[in-house]
PDB file of N, CA and C in Angstrom:
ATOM      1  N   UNK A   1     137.899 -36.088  -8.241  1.00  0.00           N
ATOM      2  CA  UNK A   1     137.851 -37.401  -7.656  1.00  0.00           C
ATOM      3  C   UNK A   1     136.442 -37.963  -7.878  1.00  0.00           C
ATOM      4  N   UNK A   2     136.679 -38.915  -8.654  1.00  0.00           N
ATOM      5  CA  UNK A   2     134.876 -39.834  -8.481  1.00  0.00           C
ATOM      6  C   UNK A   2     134.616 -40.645  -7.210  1.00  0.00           C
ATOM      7  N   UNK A   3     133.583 -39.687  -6.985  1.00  0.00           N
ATOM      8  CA  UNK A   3     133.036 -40.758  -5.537  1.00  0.00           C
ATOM      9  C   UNK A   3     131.507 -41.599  -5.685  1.00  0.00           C
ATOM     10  N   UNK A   4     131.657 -41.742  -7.321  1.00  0.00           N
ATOM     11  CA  UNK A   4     130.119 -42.455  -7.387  1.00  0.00           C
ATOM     12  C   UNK A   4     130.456 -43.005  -9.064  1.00  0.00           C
ATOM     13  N   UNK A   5     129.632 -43.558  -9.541  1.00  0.00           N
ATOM     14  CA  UNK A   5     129.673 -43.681 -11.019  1.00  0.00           C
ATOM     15  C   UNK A   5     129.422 -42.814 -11.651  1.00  0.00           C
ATOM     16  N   UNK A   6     129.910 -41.763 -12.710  1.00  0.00           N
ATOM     17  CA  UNK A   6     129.837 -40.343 -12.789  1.00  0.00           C
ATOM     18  C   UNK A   6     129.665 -39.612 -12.580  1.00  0.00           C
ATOM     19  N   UNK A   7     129.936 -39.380 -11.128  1.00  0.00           N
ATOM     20  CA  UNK A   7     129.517 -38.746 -10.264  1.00  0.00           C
ATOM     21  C   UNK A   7     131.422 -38.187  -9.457  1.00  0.00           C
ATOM     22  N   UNK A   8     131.531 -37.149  -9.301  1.00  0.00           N
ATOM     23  CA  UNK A   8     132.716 -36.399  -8.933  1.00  0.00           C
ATOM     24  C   UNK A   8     132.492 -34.862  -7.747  1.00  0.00           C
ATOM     25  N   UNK A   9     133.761 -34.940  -7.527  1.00  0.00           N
ATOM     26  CA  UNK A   9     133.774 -33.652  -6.590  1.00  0.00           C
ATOM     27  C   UNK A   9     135.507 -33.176  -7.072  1.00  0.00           C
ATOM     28  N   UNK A  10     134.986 -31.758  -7.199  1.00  0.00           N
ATOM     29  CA  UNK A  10     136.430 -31.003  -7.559  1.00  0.00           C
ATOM     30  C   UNK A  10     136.693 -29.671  -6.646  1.00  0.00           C
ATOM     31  N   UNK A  11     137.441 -29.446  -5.772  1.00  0.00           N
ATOM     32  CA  UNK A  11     137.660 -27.925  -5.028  1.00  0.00           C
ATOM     33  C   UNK A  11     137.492 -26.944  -6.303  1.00  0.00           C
ATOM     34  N   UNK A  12     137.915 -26.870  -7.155  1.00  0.00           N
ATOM     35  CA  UNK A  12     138.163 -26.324  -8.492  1.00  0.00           C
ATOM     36  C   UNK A  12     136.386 -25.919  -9.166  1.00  0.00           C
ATOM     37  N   UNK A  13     135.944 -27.120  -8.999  1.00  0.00           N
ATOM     38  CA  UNK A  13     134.252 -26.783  -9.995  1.00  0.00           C
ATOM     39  C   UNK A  13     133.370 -26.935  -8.565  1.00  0.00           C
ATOM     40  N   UNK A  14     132.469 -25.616  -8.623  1.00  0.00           N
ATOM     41  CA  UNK A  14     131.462 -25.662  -8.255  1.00  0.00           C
ATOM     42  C   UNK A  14     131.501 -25.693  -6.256  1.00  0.00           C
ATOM     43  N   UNK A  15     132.953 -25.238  -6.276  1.00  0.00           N
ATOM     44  CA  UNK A  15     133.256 -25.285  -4.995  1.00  0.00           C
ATOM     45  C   UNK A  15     133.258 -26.944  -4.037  1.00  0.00           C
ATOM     46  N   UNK A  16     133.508 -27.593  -5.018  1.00  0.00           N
ATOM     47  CA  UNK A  16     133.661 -28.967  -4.105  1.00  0.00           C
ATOM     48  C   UNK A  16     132.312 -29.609  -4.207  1.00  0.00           C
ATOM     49  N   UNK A  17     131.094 -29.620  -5.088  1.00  0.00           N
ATOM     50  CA  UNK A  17     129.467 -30.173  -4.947  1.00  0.00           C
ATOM     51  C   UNK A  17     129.841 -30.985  -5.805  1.00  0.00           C
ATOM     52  N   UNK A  18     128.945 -32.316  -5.935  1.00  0.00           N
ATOM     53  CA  UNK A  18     129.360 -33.461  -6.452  1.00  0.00           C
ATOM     54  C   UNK A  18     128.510 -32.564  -8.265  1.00  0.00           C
ATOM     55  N   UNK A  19     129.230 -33.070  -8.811  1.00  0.00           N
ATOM     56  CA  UNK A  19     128.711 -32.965 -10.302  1.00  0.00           C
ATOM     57  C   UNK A  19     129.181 -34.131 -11.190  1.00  0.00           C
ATOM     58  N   UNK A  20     128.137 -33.688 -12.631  1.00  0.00           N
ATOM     59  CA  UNK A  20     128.840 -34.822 -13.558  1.00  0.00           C
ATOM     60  C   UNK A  20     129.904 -35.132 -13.770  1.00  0.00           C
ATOM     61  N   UNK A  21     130.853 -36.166 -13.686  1.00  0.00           N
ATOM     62  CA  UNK A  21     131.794 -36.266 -14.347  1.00  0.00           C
ATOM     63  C   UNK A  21     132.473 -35.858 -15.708  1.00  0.00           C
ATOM     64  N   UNK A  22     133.427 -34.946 -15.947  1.00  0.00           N
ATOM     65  CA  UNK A  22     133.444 -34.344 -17.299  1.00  0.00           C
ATOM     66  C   UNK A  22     132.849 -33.036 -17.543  1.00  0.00           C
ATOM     67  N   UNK A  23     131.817 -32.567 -16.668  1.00  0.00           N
ATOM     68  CA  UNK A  23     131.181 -31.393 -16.950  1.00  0.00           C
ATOM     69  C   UNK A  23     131.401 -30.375 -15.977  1.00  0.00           C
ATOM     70  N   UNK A  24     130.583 -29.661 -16.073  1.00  0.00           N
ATOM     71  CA  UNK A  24     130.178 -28.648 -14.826  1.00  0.00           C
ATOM     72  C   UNK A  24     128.994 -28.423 -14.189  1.00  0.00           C
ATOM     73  N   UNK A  25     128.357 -29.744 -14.289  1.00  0.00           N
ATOM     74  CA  UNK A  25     126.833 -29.375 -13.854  1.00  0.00           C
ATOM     75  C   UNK A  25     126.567 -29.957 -12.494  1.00  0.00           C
ATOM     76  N   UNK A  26     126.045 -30.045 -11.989  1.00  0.00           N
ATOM     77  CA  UNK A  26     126.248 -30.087 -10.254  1.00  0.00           C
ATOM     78  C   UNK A  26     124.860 -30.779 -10.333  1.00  0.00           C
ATOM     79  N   UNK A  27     124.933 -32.155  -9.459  1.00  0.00           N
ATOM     80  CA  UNK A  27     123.617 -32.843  -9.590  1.00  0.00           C
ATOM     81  C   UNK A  27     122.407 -32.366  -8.814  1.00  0.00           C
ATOM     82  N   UNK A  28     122.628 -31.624  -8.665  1.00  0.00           N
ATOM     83  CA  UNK A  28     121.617 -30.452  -7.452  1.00  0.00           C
ATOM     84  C   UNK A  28     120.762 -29.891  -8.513  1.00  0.00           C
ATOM     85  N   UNK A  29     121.538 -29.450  -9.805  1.00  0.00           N
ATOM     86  CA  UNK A  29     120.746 -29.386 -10.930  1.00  0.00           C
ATOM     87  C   UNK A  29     119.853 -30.014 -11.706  1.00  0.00           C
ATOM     88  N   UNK A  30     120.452 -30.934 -11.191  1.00  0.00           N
ATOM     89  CA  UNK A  30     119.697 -32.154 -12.418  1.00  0.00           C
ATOM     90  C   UNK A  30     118.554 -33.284 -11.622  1.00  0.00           C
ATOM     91  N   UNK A  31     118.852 -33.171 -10.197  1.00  0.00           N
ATOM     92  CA  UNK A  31     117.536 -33.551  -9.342  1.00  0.00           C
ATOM     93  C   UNK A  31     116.444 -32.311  -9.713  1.00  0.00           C
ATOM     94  N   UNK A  32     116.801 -31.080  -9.057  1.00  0.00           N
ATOM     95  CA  UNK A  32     116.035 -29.804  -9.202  1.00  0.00           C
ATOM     96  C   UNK A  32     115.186 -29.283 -10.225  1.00  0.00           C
ATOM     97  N   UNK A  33     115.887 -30.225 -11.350  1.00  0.00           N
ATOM     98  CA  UNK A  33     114.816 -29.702 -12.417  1.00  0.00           C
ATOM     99  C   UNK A  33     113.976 -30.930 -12.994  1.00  0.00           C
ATOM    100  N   UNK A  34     113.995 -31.764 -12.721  1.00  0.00           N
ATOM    101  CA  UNK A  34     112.771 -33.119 -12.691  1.00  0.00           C
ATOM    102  C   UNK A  34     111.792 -32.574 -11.583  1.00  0.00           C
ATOM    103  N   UNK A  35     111.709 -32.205 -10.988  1.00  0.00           N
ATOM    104  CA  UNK A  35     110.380 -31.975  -9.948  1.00  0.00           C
ATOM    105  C   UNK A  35     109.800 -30.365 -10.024  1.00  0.00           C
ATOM    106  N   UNK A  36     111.269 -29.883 -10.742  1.00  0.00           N
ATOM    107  CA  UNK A  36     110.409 -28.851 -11.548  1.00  0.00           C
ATOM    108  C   UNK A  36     110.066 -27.885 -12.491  1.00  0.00           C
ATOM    109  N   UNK A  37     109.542 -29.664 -13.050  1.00  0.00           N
ATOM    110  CA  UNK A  37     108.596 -29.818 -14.797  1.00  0.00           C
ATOM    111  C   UNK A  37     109.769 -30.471 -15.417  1.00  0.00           C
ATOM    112  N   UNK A  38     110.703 -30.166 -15.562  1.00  0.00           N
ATOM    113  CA  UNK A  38     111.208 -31.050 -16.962  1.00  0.00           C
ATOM    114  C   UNK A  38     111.292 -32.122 -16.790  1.00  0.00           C
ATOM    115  N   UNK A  39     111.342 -33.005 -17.941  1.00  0.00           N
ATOM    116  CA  UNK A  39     111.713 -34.081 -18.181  1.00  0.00           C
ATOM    117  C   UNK A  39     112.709 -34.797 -18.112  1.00  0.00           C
ATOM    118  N   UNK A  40     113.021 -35.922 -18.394  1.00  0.00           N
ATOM    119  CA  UNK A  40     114.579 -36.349 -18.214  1.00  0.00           C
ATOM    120  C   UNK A  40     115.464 -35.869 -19.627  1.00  0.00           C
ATOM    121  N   UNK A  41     114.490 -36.274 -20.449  1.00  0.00           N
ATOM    122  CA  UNK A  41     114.909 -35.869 -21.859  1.00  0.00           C
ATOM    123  C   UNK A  41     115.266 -34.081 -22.280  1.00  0.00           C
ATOM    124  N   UNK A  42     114.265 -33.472 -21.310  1.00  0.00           N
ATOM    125  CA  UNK A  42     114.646 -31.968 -21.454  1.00  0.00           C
ATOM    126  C   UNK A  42     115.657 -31.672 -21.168  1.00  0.00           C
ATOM    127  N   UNK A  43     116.149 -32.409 -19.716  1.00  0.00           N
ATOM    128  CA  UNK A  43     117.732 -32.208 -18.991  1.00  0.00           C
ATOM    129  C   UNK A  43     118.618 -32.229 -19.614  1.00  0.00           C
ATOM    130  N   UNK A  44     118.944 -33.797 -19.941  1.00  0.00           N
ATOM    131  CA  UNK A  44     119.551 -34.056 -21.282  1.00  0.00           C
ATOM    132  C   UNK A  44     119.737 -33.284 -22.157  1.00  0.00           C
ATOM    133  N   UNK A  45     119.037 -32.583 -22.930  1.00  0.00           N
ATOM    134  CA  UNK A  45     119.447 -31.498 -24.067  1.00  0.00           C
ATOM    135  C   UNK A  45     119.481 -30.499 -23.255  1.00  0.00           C
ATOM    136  N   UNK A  46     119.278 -29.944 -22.512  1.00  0.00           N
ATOM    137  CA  UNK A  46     119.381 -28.487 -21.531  1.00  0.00           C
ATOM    138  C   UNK A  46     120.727 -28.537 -21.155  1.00  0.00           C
ATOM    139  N   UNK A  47     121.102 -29.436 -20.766  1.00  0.00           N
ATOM    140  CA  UNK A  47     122.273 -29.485 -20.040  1.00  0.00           C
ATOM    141  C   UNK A  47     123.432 -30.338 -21.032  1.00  0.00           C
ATOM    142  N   UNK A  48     123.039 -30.904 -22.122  1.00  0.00           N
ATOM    143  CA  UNK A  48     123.844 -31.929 -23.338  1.00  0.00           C
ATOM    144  C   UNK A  48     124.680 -33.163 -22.168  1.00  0.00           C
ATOM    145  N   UNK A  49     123.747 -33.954 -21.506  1.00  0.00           N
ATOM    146  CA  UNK A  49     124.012 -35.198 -20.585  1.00  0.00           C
ATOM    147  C   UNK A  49     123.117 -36.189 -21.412  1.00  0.00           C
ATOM    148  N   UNK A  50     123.616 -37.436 -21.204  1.00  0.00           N
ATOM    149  CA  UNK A  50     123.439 -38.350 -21.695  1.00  0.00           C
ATOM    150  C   UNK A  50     121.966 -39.184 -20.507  1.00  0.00           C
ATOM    151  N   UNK A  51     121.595 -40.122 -21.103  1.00  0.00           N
ATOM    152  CA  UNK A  51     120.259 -40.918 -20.324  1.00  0.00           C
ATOM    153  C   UNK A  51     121.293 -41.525 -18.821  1.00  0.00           C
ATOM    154  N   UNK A  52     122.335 -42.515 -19.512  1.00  0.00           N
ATOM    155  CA  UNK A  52     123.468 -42.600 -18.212  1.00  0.00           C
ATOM    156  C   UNK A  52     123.756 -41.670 -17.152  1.00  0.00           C
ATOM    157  N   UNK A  53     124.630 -40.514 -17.470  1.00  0.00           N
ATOM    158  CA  UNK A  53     124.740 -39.403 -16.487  1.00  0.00           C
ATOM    159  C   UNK A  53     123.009 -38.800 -15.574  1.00  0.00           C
ATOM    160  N   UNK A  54     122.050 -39.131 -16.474  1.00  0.00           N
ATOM    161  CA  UNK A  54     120.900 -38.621 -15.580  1.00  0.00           C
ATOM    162  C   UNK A  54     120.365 -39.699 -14.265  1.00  0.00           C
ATOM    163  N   UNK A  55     120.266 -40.978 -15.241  1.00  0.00           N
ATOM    164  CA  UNK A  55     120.315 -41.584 -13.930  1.00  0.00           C
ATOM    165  C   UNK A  55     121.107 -42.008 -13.180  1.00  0.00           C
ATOM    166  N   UNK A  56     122.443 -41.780 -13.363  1.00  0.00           N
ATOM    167  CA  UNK A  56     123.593 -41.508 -12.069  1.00  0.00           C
ATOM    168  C   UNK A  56     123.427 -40.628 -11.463  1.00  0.00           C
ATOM    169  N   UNK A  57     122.684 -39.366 -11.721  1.00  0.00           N
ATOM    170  CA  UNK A  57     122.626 -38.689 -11.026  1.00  0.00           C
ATOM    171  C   UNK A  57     121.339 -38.817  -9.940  1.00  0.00           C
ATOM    172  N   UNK A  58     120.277 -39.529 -10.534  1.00  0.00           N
ATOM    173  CA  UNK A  58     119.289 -39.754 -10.007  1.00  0.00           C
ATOM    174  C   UNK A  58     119.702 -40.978  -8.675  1.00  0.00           C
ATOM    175  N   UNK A  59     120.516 -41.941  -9.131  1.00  0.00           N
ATOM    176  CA  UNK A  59     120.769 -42.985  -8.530  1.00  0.00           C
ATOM    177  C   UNK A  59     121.575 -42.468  -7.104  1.00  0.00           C
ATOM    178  N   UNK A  60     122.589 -41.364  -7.550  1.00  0.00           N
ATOM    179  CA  UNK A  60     123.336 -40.918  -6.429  1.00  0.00           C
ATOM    180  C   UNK A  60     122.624 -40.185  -5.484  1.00  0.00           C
ATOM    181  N   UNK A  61     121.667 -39.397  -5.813  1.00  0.00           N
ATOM    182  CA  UNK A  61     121.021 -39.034  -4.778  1.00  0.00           C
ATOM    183  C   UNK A  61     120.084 -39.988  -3.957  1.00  0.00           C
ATOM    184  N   UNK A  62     119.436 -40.887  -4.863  1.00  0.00           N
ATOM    185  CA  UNK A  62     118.376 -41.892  -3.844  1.00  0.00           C
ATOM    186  C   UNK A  62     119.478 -42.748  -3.001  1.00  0.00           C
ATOM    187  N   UNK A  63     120.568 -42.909  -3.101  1.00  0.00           N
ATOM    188  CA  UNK A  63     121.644 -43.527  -1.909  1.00  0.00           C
ATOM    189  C   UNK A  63     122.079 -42.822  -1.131  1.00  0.00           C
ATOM    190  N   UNK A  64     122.179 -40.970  -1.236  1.00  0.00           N
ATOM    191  CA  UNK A  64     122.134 -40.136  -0.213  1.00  0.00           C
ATOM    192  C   UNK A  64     120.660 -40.089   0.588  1.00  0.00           C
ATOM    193  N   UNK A  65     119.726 -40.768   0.223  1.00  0.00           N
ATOM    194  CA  UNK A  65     118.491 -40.376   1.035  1.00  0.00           C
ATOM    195  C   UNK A  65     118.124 -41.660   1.762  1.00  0.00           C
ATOM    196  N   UNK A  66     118.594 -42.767   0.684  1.00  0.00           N
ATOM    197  CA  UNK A  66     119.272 -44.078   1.774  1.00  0.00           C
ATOM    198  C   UNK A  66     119.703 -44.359   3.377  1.00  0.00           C
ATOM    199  N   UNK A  67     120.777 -43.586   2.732  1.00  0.00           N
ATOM    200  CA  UNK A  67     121.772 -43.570   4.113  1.00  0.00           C
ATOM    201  C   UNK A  67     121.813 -42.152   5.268  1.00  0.00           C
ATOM    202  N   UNK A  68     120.364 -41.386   4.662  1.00  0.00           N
ATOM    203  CA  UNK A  68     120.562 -40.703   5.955  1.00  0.00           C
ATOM    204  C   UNK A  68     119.839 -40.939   6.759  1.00  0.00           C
ATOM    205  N   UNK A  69     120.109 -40.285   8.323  1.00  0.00           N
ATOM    206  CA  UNK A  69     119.636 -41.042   9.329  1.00  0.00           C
ATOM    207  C   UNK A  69     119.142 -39.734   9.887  1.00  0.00           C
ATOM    208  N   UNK A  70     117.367 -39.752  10.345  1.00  0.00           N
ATOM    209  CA  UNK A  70     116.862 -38.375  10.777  1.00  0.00           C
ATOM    210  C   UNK A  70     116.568 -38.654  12.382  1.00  0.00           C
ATOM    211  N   UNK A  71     116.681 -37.330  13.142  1.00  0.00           N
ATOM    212  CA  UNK A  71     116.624 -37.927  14.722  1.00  0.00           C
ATOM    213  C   UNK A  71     115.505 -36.671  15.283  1.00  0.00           C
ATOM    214  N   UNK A  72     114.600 -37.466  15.893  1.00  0.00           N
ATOM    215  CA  UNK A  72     113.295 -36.260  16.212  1.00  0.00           C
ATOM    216  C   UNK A  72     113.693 -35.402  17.509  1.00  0.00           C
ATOM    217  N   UNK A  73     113.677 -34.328  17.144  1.00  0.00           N
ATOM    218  CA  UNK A  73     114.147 -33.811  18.330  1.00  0.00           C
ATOM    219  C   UNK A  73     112.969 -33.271  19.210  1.00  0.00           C
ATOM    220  N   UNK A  74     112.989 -33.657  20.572  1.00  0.00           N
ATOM    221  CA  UNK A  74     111.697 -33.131  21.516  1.00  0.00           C
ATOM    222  C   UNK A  74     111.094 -33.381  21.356  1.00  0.00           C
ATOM    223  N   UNK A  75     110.612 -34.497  20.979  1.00  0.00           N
ATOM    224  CA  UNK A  75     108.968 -34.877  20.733  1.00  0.00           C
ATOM    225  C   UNK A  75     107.945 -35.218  21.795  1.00  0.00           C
TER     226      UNK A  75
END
């Protein structure tokens, strides 16, 4: 099921984690390895994703960090 612009969730791949559409790579991957050291372009051939799929993947996460809501506890 796509719940983003190439962006999917399958019970089947990866236990239900959103990944690329078409693939098997889980965008947990593809945030995870921009911060540490690669490039976008490294991803891309590391993983054979296109400039599109990276920043969908990039895009889907900055709208998960959007919409979450943090609550201080005990302060």
């Amino acid at each position: 099921m796509e719940i983003a612009p190439h962006i999917s969730v399958d019970n089947a791949i990866h236990h239900g984690t959103p990944i690329i559409t078409g693939t098997r790579v889980p965008i947990s991957i593809i945030i995870g390895s921009l911060p540490g050291g690669m490039s976008k372009e490294e991803v891309m051939q590391e993983y054979e994703l296109s400039k599109t799929q990276v920043k969908a993947a990039l895009s889907y996460a900055a709208d998960l960090v959007k919409h979450t809501q943090v609550t201080a506890l005990g302060a």
